[in-house]
C-alpha atoms as a PDB file:
ATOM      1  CA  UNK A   1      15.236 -56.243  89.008  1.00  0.00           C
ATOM      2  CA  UNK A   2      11.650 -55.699  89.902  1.00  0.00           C
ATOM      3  CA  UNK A   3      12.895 -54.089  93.706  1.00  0.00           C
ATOM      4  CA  UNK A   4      15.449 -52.267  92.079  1.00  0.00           C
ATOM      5  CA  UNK A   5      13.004 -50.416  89.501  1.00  0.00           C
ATOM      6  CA  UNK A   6      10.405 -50.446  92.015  1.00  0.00           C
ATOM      7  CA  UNK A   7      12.890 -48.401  94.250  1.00  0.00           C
ATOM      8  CA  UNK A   8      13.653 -46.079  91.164  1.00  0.00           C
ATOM      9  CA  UNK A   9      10.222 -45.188  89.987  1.00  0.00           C
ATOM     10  CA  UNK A  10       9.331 -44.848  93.700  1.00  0.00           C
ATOM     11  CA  UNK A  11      11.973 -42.224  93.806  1.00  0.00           C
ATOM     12  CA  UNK A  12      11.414 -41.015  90.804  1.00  0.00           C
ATOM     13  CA  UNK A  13       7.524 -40.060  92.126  1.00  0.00           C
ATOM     14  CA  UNK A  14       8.983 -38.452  95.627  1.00  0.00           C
ATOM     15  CA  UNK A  15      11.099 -36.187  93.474  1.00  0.00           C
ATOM     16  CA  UNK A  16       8.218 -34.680  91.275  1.00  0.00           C
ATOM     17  CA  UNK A  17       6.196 -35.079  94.524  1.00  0.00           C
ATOM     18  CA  UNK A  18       8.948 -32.440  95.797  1.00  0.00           C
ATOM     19  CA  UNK A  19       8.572 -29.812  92.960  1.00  0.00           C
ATOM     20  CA  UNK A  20       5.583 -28.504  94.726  1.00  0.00           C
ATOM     21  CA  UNK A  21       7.312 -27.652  97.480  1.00  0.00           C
ATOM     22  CA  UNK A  22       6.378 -24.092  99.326  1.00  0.00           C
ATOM     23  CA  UNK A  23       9.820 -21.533  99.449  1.00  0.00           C
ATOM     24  CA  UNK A  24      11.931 -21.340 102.397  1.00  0.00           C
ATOM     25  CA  UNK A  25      10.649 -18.136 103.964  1.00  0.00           C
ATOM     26  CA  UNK A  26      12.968 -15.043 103.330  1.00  0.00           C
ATOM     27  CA  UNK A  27      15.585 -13.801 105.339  1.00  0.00           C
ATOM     28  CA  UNK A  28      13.254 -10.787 106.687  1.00  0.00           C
ATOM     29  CA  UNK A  29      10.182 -13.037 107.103  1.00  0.00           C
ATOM     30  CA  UNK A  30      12.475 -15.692 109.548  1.00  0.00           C
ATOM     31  CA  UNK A  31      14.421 -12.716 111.419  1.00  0.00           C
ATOM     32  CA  UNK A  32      10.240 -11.633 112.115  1.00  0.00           C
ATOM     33  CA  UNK A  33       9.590 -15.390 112.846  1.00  0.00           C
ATOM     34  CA  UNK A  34      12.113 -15.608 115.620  1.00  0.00           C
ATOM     35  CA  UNK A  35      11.398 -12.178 117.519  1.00  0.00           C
ATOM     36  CA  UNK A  36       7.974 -13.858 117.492  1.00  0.00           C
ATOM     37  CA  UNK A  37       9.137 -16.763 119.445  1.00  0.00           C
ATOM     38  CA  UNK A  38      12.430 -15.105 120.814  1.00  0.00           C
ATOM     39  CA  UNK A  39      11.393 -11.489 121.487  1.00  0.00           C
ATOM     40  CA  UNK A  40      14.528  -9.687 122.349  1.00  0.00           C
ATOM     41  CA  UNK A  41      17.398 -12.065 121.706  1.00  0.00           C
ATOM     42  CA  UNK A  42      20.014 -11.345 119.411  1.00  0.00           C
ATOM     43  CA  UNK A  43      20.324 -12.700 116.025  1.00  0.00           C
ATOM     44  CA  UNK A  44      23.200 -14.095 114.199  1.00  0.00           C
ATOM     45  CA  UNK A  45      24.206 -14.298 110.457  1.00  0.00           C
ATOM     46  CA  UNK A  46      22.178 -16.332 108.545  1.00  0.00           C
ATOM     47  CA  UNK A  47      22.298 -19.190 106.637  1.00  0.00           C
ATOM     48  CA  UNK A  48      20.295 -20.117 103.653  1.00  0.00           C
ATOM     49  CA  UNK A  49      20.547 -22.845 101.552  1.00  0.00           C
ATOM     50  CA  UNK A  50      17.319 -22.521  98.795  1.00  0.00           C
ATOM     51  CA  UNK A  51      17.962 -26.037  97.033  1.00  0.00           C
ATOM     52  CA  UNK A  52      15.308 -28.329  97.319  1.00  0.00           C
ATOM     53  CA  UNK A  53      17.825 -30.898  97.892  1.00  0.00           C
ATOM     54  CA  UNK A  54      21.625 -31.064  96.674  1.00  0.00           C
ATOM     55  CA  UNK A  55      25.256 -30.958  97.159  1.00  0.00           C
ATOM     56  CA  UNK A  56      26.439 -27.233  99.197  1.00  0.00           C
ATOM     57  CA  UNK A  57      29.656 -27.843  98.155  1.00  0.00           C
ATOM     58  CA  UNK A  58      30.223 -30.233  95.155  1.00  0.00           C
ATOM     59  CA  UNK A  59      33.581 -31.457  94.023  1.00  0.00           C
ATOM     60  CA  UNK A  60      34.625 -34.155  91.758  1.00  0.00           C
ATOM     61  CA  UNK A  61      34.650 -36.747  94.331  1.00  0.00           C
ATOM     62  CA  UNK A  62      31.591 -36.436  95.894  1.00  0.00           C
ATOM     63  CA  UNK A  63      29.867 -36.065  92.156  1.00  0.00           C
ATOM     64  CA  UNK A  64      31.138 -38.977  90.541  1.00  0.00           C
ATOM     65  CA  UNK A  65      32.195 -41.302  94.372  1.00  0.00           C
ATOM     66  CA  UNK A  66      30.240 -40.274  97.280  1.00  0.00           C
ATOM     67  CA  UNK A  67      28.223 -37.216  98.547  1.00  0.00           C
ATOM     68  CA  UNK A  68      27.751 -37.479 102.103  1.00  0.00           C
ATOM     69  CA  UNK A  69      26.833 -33.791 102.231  1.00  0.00           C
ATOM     70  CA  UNK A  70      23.382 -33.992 100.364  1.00  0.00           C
ATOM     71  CA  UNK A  71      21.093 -31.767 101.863  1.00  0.00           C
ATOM     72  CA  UNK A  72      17.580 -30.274 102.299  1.00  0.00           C
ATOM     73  CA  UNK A  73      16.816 -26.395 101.629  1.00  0.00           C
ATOM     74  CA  UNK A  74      17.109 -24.350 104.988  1.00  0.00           C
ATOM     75  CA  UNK A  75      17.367 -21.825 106.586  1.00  0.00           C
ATOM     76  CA  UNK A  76      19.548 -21.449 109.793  1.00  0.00           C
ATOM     77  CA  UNK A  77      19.235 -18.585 112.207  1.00  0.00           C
ATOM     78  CA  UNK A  78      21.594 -18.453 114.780  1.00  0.00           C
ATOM     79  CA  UNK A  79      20.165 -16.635 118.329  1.00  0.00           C
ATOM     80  CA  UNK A  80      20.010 -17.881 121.826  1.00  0.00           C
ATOM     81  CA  UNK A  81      17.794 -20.154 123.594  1.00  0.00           C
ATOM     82  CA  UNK A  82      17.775 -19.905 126.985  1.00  0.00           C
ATOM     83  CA  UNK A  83      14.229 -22.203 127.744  1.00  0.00           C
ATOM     84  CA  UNK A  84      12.576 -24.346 125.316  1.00  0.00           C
ATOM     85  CA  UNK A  85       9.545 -24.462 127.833  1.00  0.00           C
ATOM     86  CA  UNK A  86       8.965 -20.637 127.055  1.00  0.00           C
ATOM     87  CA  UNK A  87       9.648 -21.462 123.379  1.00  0.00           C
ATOM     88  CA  UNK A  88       6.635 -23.789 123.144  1.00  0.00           C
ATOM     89  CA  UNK A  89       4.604 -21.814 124.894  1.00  0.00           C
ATOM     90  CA  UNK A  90       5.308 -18.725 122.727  1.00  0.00           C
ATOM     91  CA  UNK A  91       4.672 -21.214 119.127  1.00  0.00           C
ATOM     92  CA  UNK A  92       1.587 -22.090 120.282  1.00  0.00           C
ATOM     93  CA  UNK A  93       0.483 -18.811 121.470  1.00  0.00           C
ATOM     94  CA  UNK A  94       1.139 -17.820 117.689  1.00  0.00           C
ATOM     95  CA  UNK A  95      -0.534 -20.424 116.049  1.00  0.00           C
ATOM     96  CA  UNK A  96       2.055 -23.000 115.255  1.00  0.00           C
ATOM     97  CA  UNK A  97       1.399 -26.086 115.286  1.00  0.00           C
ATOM     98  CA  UNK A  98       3.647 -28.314 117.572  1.00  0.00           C
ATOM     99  CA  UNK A  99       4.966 -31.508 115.615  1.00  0.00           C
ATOM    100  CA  UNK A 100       7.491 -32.607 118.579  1.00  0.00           C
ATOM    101  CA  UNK A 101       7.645 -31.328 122.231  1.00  0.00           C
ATOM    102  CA  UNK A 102      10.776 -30.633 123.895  1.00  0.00           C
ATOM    103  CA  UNK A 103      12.903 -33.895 123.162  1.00  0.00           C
ATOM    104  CA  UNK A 104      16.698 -34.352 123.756  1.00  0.00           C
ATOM    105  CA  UNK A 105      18.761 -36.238 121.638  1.00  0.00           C
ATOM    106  CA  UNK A 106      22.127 -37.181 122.943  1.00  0.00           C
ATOM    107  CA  UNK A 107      25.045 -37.419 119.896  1.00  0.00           C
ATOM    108  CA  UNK A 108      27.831 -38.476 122.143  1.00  0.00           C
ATOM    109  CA  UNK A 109      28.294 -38.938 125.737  1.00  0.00           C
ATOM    110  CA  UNK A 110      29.240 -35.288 125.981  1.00  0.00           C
ATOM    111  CA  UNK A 111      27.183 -33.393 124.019  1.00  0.00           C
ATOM    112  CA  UNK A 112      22.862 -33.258 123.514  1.00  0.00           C
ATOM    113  CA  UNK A 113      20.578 -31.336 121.443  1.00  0.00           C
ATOM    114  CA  UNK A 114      17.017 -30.280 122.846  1.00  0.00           C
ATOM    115  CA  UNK A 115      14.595 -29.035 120.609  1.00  0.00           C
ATOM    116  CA  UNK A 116      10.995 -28.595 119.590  1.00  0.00           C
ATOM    117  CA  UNK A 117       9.260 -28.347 116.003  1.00  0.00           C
ATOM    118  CA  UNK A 118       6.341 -26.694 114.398  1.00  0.00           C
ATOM    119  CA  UNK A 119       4.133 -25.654 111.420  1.00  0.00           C
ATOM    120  CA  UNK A 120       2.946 -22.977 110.361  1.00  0.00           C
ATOM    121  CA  UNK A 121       1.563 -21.242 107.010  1.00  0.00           C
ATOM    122  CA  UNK A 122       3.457 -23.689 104.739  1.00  0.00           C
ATOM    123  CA  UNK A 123       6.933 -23.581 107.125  1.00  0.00           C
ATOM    124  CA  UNK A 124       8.520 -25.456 109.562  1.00  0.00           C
ATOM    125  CA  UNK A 125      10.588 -24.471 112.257  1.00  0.00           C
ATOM    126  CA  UNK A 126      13.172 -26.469 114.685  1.00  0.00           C
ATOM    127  CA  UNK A 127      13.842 -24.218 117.593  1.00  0.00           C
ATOM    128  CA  UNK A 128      17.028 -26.081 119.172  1.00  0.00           C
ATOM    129  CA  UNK A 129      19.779 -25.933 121.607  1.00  0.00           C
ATOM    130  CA  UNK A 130      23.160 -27.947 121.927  1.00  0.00           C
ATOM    131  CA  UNK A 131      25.177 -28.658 124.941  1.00  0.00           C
ATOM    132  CA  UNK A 132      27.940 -26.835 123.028  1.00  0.00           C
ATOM    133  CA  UNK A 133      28.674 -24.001 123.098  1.00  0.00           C
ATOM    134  CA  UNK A 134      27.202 -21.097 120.584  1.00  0.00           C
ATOM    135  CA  UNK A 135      24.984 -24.358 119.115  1.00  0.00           C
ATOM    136  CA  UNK A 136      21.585 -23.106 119.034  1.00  0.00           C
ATOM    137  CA  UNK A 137      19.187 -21.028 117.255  1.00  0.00           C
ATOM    138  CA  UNK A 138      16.024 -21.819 114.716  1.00  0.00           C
ATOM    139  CA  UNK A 139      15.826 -23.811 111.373  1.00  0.00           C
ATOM    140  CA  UNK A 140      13.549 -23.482 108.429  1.00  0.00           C
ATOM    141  CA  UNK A 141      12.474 -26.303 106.486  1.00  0.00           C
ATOM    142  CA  UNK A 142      10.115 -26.813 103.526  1.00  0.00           C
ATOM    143  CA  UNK A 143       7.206 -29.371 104.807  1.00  0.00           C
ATOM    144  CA  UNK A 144       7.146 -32.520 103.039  1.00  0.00           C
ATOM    145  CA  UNK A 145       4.242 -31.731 100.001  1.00  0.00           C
ATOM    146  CA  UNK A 146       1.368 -33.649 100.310  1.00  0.00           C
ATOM    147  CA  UNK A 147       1.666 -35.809  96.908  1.00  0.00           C
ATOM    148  CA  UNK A 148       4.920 -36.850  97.405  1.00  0.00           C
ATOM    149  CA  UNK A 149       3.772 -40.023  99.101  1.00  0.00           C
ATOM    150  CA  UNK A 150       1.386 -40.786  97.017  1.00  0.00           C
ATOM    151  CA  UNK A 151       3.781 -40.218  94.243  1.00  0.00           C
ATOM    152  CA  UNK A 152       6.463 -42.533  95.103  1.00  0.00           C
ATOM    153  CA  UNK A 153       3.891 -44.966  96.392  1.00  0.00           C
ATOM    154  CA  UNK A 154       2.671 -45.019  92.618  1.00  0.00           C
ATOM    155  CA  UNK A 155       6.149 -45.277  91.145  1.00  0.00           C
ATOM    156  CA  UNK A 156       6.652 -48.059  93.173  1.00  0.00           C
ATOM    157  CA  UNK A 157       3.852 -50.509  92.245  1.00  0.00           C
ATOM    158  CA  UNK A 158       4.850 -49.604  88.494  1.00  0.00           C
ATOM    159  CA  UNK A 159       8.009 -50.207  89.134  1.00  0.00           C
ATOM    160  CA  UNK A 160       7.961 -53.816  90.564  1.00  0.00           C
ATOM    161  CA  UNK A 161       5.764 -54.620  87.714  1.00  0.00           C
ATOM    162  CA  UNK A 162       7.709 -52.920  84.971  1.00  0.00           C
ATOM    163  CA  UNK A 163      10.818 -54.556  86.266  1.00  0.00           C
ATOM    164  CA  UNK A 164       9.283 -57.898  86.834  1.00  0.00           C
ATOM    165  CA  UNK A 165       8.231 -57.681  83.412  1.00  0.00           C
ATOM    166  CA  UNK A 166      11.885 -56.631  82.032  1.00  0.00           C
ATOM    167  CA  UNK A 167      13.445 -59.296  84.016  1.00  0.00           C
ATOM    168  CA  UNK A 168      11.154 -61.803  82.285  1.00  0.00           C
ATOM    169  CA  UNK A 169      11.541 -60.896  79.234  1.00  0.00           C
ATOM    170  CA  UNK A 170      15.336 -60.526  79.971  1.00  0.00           C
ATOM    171  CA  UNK A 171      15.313 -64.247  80.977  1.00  0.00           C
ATOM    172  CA  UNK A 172      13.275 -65.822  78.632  1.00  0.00           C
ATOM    173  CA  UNK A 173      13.656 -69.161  77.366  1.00  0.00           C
ATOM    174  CA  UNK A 174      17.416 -69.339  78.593  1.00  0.00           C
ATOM    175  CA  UNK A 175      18.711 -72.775  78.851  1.00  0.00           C
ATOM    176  CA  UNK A 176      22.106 -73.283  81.459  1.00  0.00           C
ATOM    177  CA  UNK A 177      24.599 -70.402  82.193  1.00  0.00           C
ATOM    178  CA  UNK A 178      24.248 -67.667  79.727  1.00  0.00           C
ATOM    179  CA  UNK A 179      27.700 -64.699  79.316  1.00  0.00           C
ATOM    180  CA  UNK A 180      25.570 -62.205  80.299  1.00  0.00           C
ATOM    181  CA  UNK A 181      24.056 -63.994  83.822  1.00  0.00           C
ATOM    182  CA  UNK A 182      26.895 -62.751  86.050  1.00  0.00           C
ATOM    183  CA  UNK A 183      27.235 -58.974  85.411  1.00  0.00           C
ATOM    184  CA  UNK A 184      23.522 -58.893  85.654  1.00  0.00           C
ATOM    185  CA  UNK A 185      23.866 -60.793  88.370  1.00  0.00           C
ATOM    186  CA  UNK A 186      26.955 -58.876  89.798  1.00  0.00           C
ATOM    187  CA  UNK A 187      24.682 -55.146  89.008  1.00  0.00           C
ATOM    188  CA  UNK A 188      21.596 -56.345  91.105  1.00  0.00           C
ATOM    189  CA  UNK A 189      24.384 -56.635  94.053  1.00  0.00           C
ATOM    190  CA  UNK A 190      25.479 -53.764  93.981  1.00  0.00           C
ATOM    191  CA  UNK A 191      22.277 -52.432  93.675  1.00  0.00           C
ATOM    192  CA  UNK A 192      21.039 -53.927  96.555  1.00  0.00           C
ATOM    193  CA  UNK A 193      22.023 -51.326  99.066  1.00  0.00           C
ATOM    194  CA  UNK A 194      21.599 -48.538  97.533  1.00  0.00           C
ATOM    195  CA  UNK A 195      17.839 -49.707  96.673  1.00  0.00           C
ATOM    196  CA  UNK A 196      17.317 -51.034 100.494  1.00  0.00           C
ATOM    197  CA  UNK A 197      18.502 -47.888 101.691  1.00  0.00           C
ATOM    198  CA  UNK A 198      15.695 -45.893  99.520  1.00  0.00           C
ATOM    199  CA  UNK A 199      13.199 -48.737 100.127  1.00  0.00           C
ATOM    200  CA  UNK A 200      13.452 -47.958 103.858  1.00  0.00           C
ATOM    201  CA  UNK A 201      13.579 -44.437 103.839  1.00  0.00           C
ATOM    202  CA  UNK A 202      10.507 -44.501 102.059  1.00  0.00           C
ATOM    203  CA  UNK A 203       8.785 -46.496 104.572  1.00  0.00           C
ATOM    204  CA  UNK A 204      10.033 -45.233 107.428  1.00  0.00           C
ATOM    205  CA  UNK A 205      11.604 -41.383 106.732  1.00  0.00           C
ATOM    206  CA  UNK A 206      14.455 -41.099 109.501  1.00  0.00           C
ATOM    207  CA  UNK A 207      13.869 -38.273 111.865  1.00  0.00           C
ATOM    208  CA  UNK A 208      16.489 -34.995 111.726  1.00  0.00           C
ATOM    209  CA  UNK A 209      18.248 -33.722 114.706  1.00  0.00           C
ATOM    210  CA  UNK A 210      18.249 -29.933 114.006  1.00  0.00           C
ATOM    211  CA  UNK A 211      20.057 -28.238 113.042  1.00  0.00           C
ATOM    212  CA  UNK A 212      20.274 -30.757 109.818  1.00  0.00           C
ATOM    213  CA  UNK A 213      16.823 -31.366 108.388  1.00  0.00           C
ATOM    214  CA  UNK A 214      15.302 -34.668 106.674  1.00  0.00           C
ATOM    215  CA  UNK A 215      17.577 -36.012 103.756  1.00  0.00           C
ATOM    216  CA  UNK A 216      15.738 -36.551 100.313  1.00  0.00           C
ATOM    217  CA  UNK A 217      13.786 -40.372  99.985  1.00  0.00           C
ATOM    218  CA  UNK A 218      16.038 -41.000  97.008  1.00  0.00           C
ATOM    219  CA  UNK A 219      19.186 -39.977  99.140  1.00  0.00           C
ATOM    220  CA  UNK A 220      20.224 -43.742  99.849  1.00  0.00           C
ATOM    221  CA  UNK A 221      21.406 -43.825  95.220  1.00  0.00           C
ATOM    222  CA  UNK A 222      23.289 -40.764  96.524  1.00  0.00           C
ATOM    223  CA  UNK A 223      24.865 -41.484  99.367  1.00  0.00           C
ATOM    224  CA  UNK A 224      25.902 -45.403  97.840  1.00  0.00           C
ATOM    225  CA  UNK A 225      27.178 -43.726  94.397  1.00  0.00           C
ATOM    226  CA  UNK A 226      29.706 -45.371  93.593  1.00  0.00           C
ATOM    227  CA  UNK A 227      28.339 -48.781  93.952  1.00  0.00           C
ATOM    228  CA  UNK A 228      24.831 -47.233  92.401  1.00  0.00           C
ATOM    229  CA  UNK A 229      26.870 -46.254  89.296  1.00  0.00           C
ATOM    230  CA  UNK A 230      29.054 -49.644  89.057  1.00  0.00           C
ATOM    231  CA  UNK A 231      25.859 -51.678  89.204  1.00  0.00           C
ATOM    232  CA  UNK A 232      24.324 -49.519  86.341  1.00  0.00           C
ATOM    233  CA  UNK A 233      27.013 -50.324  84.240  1.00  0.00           C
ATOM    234  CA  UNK A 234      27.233 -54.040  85.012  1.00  0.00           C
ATOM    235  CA  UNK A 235      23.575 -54.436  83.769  1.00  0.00           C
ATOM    236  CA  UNK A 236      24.515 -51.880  80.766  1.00  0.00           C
ATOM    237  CA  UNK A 237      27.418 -54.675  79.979  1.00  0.00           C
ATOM    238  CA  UNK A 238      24.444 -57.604  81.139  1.00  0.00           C
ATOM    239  CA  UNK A 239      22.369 -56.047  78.262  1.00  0.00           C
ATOM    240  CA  UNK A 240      24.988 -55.648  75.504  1.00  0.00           C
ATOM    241  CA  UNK A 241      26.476 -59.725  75.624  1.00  0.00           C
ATOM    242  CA  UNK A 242      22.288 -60.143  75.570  1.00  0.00           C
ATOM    243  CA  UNK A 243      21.883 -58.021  72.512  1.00  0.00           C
ATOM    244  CA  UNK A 244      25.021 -60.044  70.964  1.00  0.00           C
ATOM    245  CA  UNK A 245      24.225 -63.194  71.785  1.00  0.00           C
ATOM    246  CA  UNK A 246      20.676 -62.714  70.227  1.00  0.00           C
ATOM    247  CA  UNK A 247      22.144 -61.201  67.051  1.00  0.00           C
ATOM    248  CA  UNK A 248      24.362 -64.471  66.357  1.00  0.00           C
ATOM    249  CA  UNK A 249      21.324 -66.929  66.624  1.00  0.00           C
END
């Protein structure tokens, strides 16, 4: 109980962390942004997505089941990169500041993504290229505010204390096997995943390969819905045979 609230509150302080977050540059300010770096090359359609973080395309399964597809705010400009070497020279000759040098990732044992990041004035910026074809071009992000650590880190201590305190007081003076012991029991499974999966992206924020950007910390009670929601309602049931139980004696 106390990890599970602990992972809760601590999610509960990255998302108001995340309301500070600066805007995803405009479409005119990006196209300006990548003649900078790519003077001369042409430019595709682009893609925005101005959520924070959510669902693109929502449907009933992936709202009530499962939503794989939960994603960060961006902005996707599709354009040619023919050297990432010139890129990085050209960011830093503008000011940005380089968060990772040229680094390839390989996604399969035919295809690779090569990219570099940067900062700059409240943006971020993935320049990339993929061993496919037509797969490169430059991605916005919003940087990570600066409270939002702090934030969950403070929702977290609470939390392990509040739900220590709740699990106490849940458990108190109990003597044997009790009717409501195994669907609290049976919710704090199910909620184990999902609250690992936070707990660790919390401590250690898993790196994007552009073009996707970094996932929301809470994204672990998102991805695991279904067993989030079905371990909700076994403590829900846990709390009602409590509340009747006490009401008999």
């Amino acid at each position: 109980m106390a990890l599970v609230a602990g992972g809760a509150l601590a999610s509960a302080g990255a998302w108001l962390g995340w309301r500070g977050a600066d805007p995803l540059p405009g479409d005119e300010r990006a196209t300006a942004i990548v003649a900078e770096v790519l003077p001369g090359a042409p430019i595709g359609t682009i893609d925005r997505w101005d959520a924070i973080f959510g669902d693109r395309w929502p449907d009933w399964e992936t709202r009530l089941l499962t939503d794989d597809e939960y994603d960060g705010g961006s902005v996707l400009v599709p354009v040619p990169v023919p050297d990432l070497a010139a890129v990085r020279g050209a960011l830093e000759r503008a000011g940005w500041q380089i968060l990772t040098p040229a680094r390839v990732e390989r996604l399969s044992d035919v295809q690779t993504v090569e990219f570099v990041t940067a900062r700059r004035d409240g943006v971020e910026l993935a320049v990339f290229r993929d061993s496919e074809p037509d797969g490169a071009g430059v991605v916005f992000q919003r940087p990570e505010p600066a409270l939002v650590r702090e934030l969950a880190l403070a929702g977290g201590v609470f939390g392990l204390l509040l739900g220590g305190w709740v699990a106490l007081r849940f458990t108190a003076r109990q003597a044997g096997r009790r009717p409501w012991n195994a669907p609290a029991w049976a919710g704090g499974a199910l909620l184990a995943l999902p609250t690992l999966a936070v707990l660790g992206e919390l401590l250690s924020p898993t790196a994007a390969i552009p073009p996707d950007v970094p996932g929301a910390p809470w994204e672990g009670y998102v991805i695991f819905k279904l067993l989030t929601v079905l371990g909700l309602i076994a403590w829900g049931w846990a709390v009602v045979l409590r509340l009747r139980a006490r009401s008999r004696t």
